[in-house]
Protein backbone atom coordinates (compact mmCIF):
# COMPACT_ATOMS: atom_id res chain seq x y z
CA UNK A 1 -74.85 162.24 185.48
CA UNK A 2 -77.19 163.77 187.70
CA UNK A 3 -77.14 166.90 189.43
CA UNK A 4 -77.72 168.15 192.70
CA UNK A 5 -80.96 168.96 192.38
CA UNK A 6 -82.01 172.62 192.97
CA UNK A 7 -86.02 174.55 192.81
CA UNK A 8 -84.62 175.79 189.12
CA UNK A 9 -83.84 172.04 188.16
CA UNK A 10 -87.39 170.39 189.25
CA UNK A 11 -88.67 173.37 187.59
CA UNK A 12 -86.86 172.22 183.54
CA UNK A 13 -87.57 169.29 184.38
CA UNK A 14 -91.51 169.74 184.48
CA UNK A 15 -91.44 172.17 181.97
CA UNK A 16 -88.10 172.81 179.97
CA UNK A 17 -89.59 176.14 178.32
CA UNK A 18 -90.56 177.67 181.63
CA UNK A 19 -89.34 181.45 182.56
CA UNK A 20 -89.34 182.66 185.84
CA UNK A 21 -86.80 184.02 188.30
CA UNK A 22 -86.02 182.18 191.81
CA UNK A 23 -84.36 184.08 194.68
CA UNK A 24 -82.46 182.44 198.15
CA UNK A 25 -83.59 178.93 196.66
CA UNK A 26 -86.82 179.29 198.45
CA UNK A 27 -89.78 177.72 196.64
CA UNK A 28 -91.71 180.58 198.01
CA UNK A 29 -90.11 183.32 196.32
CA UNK A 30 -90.37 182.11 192.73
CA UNK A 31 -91.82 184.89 189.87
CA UNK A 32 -93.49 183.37 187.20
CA UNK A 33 -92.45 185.21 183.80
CA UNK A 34 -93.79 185.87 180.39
CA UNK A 35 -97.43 183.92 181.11
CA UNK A 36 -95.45 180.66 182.13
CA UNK A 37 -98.18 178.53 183.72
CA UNK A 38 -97.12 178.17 187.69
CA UNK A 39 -95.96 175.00 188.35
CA UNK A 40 -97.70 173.88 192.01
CA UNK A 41 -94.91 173.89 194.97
CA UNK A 42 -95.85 169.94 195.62
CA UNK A 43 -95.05 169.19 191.62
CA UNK A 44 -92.01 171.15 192.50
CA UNK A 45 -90.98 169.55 195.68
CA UNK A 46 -91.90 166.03 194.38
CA UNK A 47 -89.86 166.38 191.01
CA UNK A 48 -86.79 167.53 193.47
CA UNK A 49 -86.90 164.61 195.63
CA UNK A 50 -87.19 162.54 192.41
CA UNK A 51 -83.80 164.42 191.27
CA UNK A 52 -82.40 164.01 195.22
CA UNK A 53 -82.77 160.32 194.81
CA UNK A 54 -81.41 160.28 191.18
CA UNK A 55 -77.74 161.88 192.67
CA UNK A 56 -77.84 160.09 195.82
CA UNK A 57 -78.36 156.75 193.69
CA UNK A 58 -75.18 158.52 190.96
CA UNK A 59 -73.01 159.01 194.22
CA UNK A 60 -70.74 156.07 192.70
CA UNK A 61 -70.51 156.96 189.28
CA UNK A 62 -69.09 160.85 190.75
CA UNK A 63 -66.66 158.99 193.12
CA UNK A 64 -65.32 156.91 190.13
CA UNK A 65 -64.96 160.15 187.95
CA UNK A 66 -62.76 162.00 190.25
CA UNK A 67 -60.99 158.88 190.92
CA UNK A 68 -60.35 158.04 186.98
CA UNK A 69 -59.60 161.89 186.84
CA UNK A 70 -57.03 162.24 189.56
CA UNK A 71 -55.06 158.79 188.91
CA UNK A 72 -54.71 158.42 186.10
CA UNK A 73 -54.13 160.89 182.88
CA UNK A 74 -55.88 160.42 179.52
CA UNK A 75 -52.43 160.33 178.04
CA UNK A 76 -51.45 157.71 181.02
CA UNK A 77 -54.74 156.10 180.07
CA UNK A 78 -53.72 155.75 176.31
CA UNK A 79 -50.73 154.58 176.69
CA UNK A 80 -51.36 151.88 179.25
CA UNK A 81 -54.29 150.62 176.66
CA UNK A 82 -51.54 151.45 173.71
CA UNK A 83 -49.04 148.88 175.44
CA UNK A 84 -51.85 146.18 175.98
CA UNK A 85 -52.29 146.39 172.48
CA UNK A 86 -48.78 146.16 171.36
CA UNK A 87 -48.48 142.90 173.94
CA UNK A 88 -51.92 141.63 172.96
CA UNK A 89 -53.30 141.37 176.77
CA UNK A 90 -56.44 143.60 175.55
CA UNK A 91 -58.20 141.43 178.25
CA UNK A 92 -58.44 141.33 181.93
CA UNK A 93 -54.37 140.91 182.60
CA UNK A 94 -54.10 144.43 180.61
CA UNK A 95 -52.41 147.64 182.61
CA UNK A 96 -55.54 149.24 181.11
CA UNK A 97 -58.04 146.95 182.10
CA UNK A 98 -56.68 146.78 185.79
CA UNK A 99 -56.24 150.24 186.10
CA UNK A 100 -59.61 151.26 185.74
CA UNK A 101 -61.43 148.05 186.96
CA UNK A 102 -59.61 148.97 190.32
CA UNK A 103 -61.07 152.69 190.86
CA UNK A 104 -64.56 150.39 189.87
CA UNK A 105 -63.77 148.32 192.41
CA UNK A 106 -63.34 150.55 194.87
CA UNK A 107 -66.90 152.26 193.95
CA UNK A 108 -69.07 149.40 193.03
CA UNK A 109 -72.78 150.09 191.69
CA UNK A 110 -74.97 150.09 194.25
């Protein structure tokens, strides 16, 4: 899932090895460390508008997390898809199957 997308992400994400130290999120007080190469402030700026529209586009799939999170337990999970099992409705008329397909409803895909 992506992440909101700070000057330390876009900076991984162009190089994964890079060290360098970042203060008050401001691309123009980043330190370049140890003879990393300096990444140019557009590359930067691009790659975090690349990551913006990655977790604006994920909005959804954090929605249906907290949903599946808050409603329902694992344990409540398991033994709603335990029952369907024992009364062989492992399809869409399951407790399971309803359960979640509901919170998915509510946040479709985009």
């Amino acid at each position: 899932m992506a992440k909101l997308p700070t000057i330390a992400n876009a900076i991984f994400e162009i190089n994964p090895n890079a060290q360098f130290n970042v203060s008050e999120e401001n691309i123009d007080n980043i330190n370049w460390l140890n003879g990393t190469n300096p990444i140019s402030k557009s590359d930067i700026e691009a790659k975090q508008a690349e990551l913006q529209i990655a977790y604006d586009n994920a909005e959804y799939q954090r929605k249906r997390k907290d949903d599946f999170r808050h409603s329902l337990s694992v344990a409540e999970q398991l033994d709603k898809l335990y029952h369907d099992i024992e009364n062989d409705t492992l399809d869409t008329s399951g407790e399971f199957f309803t359960a979640r397909k509901t919170i998915k409803d509510k946040y479709p895909k985009e």
